[in-house]
C-alpha atoms as a PDB file:
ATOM      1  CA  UNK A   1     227.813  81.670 145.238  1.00  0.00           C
ATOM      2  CA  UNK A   2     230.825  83.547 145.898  1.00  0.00           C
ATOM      3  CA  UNK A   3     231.431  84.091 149.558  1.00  0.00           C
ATOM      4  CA  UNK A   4     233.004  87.671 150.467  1.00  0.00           C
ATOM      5  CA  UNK A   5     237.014  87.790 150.402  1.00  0.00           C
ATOM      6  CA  UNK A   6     238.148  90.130 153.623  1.00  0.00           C
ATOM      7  CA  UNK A   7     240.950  92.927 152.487  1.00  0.00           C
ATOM      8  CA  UNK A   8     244.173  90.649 153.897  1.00  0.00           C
ATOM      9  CA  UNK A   9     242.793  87.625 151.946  1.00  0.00           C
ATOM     10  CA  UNK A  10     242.769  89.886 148.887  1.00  0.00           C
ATOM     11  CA  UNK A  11     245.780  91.344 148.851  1.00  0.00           C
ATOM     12  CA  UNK A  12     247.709  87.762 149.806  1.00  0.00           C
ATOM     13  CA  UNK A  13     245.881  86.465 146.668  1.00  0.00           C
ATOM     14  CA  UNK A  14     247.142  89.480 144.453  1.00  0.00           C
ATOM     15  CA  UNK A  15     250.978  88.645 145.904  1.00  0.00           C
ATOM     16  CA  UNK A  16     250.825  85.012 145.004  1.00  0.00           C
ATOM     17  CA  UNK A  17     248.922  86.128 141.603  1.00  0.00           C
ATOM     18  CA  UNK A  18     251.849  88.291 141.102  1.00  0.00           C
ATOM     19  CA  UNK A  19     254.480  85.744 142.322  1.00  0.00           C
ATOM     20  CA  UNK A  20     253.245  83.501 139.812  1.00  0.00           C
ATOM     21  CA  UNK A  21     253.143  86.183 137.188  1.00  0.00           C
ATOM     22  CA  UNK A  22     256.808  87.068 138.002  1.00  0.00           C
ATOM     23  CA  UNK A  23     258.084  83.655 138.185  1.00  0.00           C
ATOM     24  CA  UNK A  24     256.948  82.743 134.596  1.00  0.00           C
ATOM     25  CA  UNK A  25     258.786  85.917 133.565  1.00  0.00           C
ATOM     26  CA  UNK A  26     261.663  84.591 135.557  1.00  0.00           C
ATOM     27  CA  UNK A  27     261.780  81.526 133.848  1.00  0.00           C
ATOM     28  CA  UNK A  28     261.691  82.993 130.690  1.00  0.00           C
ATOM     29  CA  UNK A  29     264.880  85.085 131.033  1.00  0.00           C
ATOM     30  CA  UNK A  30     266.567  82.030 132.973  1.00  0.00           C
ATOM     31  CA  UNK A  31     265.925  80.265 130.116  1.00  0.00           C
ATOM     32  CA  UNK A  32     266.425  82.083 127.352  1.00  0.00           C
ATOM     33  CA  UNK A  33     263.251  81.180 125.827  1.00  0.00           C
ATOM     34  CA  UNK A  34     260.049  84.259 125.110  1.00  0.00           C
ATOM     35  CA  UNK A  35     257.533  81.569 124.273  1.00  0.00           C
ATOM     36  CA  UNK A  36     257.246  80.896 128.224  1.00  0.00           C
ATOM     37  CA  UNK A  37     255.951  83.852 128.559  1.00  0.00           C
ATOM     38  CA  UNK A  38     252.094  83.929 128.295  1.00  0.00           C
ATOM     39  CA  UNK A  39     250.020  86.986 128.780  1.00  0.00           C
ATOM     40  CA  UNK A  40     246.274  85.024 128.726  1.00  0.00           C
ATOM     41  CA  UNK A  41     247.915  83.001 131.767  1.00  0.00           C
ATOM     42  CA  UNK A  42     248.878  85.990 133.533  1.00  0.00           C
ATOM     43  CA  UNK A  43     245.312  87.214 133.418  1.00  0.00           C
ATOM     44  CA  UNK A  44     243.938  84.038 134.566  1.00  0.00           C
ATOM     45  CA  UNK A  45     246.062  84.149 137.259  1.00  0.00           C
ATOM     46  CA  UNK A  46     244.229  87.247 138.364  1.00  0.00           C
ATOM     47  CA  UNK A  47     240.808  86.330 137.099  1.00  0.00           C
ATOM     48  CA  UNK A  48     240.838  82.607 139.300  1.00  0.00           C
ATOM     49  CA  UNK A  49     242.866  83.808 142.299  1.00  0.00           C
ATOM     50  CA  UNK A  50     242.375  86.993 142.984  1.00  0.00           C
ATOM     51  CA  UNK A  51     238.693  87.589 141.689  1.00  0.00           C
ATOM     52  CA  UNK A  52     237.303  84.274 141.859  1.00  0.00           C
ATOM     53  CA  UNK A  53     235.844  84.750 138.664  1.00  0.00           C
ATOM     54  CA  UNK A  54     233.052  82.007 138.973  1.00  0.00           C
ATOM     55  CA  UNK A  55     232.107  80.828 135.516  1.00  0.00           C
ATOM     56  CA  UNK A  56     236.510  80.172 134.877  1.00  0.00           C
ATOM     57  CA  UNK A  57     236.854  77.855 138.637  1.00  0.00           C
ATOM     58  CA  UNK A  58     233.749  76.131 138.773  1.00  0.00           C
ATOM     59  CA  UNK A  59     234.539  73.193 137.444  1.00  0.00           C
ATOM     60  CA  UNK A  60     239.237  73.401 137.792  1.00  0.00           C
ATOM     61  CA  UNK A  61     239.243  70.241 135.355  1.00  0.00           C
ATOM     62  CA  UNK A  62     239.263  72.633 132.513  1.00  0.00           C
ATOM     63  CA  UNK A  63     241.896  75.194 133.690  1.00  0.00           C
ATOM     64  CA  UNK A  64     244.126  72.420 133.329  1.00  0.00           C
ATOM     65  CA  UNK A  65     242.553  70.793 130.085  1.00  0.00           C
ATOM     66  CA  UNK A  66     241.339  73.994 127.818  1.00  0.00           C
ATOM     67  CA  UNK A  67     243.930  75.876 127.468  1.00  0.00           C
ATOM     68  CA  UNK A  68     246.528  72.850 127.002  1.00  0.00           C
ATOM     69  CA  UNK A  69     244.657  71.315 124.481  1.00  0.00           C
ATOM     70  CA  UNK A  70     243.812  74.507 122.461  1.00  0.00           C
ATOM     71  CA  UNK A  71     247.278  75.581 122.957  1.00  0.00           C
ATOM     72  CA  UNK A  72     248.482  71.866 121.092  1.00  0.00           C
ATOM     73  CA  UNK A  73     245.651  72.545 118.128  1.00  0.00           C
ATOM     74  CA  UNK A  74     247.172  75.804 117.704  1.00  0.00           C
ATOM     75  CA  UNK A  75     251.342  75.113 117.723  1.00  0.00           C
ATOM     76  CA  UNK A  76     250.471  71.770 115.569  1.00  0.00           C
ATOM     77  CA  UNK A  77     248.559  73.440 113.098  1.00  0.00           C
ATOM     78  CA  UNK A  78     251.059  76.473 113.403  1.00  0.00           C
ATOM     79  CA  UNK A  79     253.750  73.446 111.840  1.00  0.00           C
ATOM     80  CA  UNK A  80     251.346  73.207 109.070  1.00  0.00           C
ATOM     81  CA  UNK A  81     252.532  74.465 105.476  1.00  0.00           C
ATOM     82  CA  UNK A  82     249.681  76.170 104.754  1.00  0.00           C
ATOM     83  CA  UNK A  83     248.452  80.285 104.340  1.00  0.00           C
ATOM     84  CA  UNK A  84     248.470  82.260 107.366  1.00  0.00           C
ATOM     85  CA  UNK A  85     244.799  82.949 106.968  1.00  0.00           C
ATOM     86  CA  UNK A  86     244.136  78.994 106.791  1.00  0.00           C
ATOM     87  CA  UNK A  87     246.101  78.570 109.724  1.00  0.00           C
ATOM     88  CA  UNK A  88     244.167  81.071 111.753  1.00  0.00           C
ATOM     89  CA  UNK A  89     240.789  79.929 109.742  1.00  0.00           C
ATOM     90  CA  UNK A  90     240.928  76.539 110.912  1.00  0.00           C
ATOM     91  CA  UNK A  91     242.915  77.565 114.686  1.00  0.00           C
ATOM     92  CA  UNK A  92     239.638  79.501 115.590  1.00  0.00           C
ATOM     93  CA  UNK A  93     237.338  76.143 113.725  1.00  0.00           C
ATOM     94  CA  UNK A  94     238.877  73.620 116.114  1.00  0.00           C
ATOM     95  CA  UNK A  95     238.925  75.412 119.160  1.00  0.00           C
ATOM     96  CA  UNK A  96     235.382  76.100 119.213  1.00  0.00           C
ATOM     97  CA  UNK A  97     234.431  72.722 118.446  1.00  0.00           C
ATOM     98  CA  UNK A  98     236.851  71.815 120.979  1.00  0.00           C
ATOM     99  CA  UNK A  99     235.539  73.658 123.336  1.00  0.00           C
ATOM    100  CA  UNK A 100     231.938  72.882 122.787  1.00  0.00           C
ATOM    101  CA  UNK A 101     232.810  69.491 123.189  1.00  0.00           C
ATOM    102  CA  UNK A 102     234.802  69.499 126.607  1.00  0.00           C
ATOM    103  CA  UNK A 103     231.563  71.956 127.230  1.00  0.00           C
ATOM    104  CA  UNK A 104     233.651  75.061 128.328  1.00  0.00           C
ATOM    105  CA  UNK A 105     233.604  78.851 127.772  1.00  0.00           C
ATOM    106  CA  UNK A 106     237.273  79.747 129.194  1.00  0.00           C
ATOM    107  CA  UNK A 107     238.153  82.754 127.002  1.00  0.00           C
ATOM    108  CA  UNK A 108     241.763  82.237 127.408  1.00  0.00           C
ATOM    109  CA  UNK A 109     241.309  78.770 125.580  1.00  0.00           C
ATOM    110  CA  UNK A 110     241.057  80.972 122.545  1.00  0.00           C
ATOM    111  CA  UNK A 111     244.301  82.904 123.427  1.00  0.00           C
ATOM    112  CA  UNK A 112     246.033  80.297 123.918  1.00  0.00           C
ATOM    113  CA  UNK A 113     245.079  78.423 120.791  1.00  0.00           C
ATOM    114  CA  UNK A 114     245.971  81.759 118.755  1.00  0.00           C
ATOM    115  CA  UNK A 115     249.002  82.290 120.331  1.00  0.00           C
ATOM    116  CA  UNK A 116     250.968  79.949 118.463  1.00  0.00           C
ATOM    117  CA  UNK A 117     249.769  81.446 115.220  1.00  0.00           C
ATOM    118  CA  UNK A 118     250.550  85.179 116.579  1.00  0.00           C
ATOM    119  CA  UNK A 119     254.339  84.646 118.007  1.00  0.00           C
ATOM    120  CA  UNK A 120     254.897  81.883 115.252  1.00  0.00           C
ATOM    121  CA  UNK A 121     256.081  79.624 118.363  1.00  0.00           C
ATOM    122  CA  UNK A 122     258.116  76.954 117.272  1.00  0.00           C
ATOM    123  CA  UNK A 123     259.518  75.059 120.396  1.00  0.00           C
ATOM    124  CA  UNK A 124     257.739  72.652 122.463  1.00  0.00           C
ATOM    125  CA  UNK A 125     258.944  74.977 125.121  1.00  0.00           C
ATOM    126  CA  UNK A 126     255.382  76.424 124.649  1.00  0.00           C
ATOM    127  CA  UNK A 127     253.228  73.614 124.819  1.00  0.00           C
ATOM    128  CA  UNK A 128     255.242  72.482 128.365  1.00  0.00           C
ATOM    129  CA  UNK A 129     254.843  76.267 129.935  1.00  0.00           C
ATOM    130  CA  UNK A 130     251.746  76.507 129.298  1.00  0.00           C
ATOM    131  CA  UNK A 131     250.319  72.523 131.138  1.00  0.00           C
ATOM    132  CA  UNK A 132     253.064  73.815 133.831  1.00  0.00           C
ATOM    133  CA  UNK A 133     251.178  76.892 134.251  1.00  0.00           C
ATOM    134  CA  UNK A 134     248.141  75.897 133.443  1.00  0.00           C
ATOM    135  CA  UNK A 135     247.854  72.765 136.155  1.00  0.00           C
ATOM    136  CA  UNK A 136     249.354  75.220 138.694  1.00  0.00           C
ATOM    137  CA  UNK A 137     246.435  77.263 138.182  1.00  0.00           C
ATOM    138  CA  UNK A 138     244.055  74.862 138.770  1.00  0.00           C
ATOM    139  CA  UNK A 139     246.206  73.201 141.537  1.00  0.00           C
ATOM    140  CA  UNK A 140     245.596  76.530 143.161  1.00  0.00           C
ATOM    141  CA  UNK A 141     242.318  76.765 142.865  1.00  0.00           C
ATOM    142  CA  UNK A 142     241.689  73.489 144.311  1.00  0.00           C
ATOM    143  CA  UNK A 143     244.144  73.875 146.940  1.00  0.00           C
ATOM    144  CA  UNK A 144     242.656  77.124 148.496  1.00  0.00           C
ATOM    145  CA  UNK A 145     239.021  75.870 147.613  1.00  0.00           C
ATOM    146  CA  UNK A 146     237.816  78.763 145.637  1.00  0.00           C
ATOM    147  CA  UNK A 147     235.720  76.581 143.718  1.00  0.00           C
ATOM    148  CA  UNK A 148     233.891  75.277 146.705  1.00  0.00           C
ATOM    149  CA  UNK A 149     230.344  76.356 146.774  1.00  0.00           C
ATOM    150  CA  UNK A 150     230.231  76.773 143.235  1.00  0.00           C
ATOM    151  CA  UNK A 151     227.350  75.137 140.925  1.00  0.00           C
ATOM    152  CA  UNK A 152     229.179  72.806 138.692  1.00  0.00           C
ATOM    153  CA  UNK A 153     226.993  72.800 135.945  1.00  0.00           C
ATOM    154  CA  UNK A 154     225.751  75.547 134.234  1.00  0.00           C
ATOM    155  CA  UNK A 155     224.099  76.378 130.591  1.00  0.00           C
ATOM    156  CA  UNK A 156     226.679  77.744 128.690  1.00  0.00           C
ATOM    157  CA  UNK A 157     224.887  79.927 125.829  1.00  0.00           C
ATOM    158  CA  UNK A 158     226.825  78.482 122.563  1.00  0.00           C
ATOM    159  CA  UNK A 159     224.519  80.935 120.383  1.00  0.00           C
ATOM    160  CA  UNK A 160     227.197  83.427 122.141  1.00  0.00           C
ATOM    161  CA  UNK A 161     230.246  81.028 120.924  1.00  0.00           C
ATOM    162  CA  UNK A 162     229.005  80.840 117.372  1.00  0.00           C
ATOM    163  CA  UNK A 163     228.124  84.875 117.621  1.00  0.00           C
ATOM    164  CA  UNK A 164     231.993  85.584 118.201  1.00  0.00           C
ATOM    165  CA  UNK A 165     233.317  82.450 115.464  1.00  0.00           C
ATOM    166  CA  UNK A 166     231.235  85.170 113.308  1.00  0.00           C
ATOM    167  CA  UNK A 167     232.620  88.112 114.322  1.00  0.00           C
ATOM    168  CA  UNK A 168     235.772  86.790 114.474  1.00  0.00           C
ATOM    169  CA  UNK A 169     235.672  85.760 110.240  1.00  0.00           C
ATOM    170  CA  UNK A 170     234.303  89.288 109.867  1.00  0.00           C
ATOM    171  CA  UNK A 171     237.356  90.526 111.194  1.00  0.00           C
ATOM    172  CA  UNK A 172     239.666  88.370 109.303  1.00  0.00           C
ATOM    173  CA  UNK A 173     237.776  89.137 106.371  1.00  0.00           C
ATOM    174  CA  UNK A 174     238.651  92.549 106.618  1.00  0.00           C
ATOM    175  CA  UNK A 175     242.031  92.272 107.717  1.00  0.00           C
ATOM    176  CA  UNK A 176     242.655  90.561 104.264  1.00  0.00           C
ATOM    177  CA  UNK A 177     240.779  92.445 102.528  1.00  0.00           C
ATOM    178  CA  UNK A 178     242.910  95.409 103.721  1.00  0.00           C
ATOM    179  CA  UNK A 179     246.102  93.840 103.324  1.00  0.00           C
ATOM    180  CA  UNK A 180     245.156  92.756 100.035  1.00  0.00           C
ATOM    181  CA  UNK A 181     243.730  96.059  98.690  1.00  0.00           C
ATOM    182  CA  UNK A 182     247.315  97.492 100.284  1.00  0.00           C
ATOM    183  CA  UNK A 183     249.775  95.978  97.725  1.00  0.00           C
END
């Protein structure tokens, strides 16, 4: 049940989204440090807070949870001396089981998870920034109640979940095929 947002309340939530957005980028170049940057936390910033997207706030446990614990299987398996296509093989494995088992479909779980892989991300700078961000997220959604009227439950449609685990081997599949066939 999402309630209608009036034209002030919408454009205060994009300037706090943005805030947020711009403070992360802040802290990056304060600190020296690109792996606080995190593009799938910018996008939930705008997703939770400024469209209310419903299936992402309903239950704010798991803005805080997912993504920090998908992020951690990612950077630890990232330390792993093992092929690049392992590491991204068994990334995708455990986040999906992961998230099956903490029952959530937050899409930026999976970005998060990846990331490490993607930017190679080596400090624990990473891990921190994103349960910083991550719990100020959900803090904010709590805070402001945009979760309030929402069903907690609903069925999530795994069949979807194991649908893009396939598509996703497809594609890296072909990626190594391609890389392969280019040497």
């Amino acid at each position: 049940m999402n309630l209608p947002v009036s034209k002030k309340e919408t454009m205060i939530s994009y300037i706090v989204a943005f805030a947020f957005i711009l403070a992360m980028v802040t802290a990056s170049v304060m600190m020296n440090d690109h792996e606080i940057i995190l593009p799938e936390i910018a996008g939930m910033a705008i997703a939770m807070w400024v469209y209310r997207e419903a299936g992402w706030i309903r239950q704010p446990s798991k803005i805080f949870i997912a993504p920090s614990i998908t992020a951690a299987i990612g950077f630890v398996i990232n330390q792993l001396s093992i092929a690049y296509l392992g590491k991204v093989i068994l990334t995708m494995v455990l986040i999906m089981l992961f998230l099956r088992l903490v029952q959530s479909n937050l899409a930026p779980s999976i970005a998060t998870g990846l990331l490490p892989l993607v930017t190679n991300a080596s400090e624990w700078s990473f891990i921190i920034s994103v349960f910083i961000f991550t719990l100020i997220l959900m803090l904010g959604v709590l805070v402001f109640g945009f979760n309030k009227g929402l069903e907690q439950k609903v069925k999530i449609q795994y069949k979807y979940m194991l649908v893009f685990l396939g598509l996703n081997f497809v594609w890296i599949a072909l990626c190594w095929l391609a890389t392969r066939n280019s040497r």
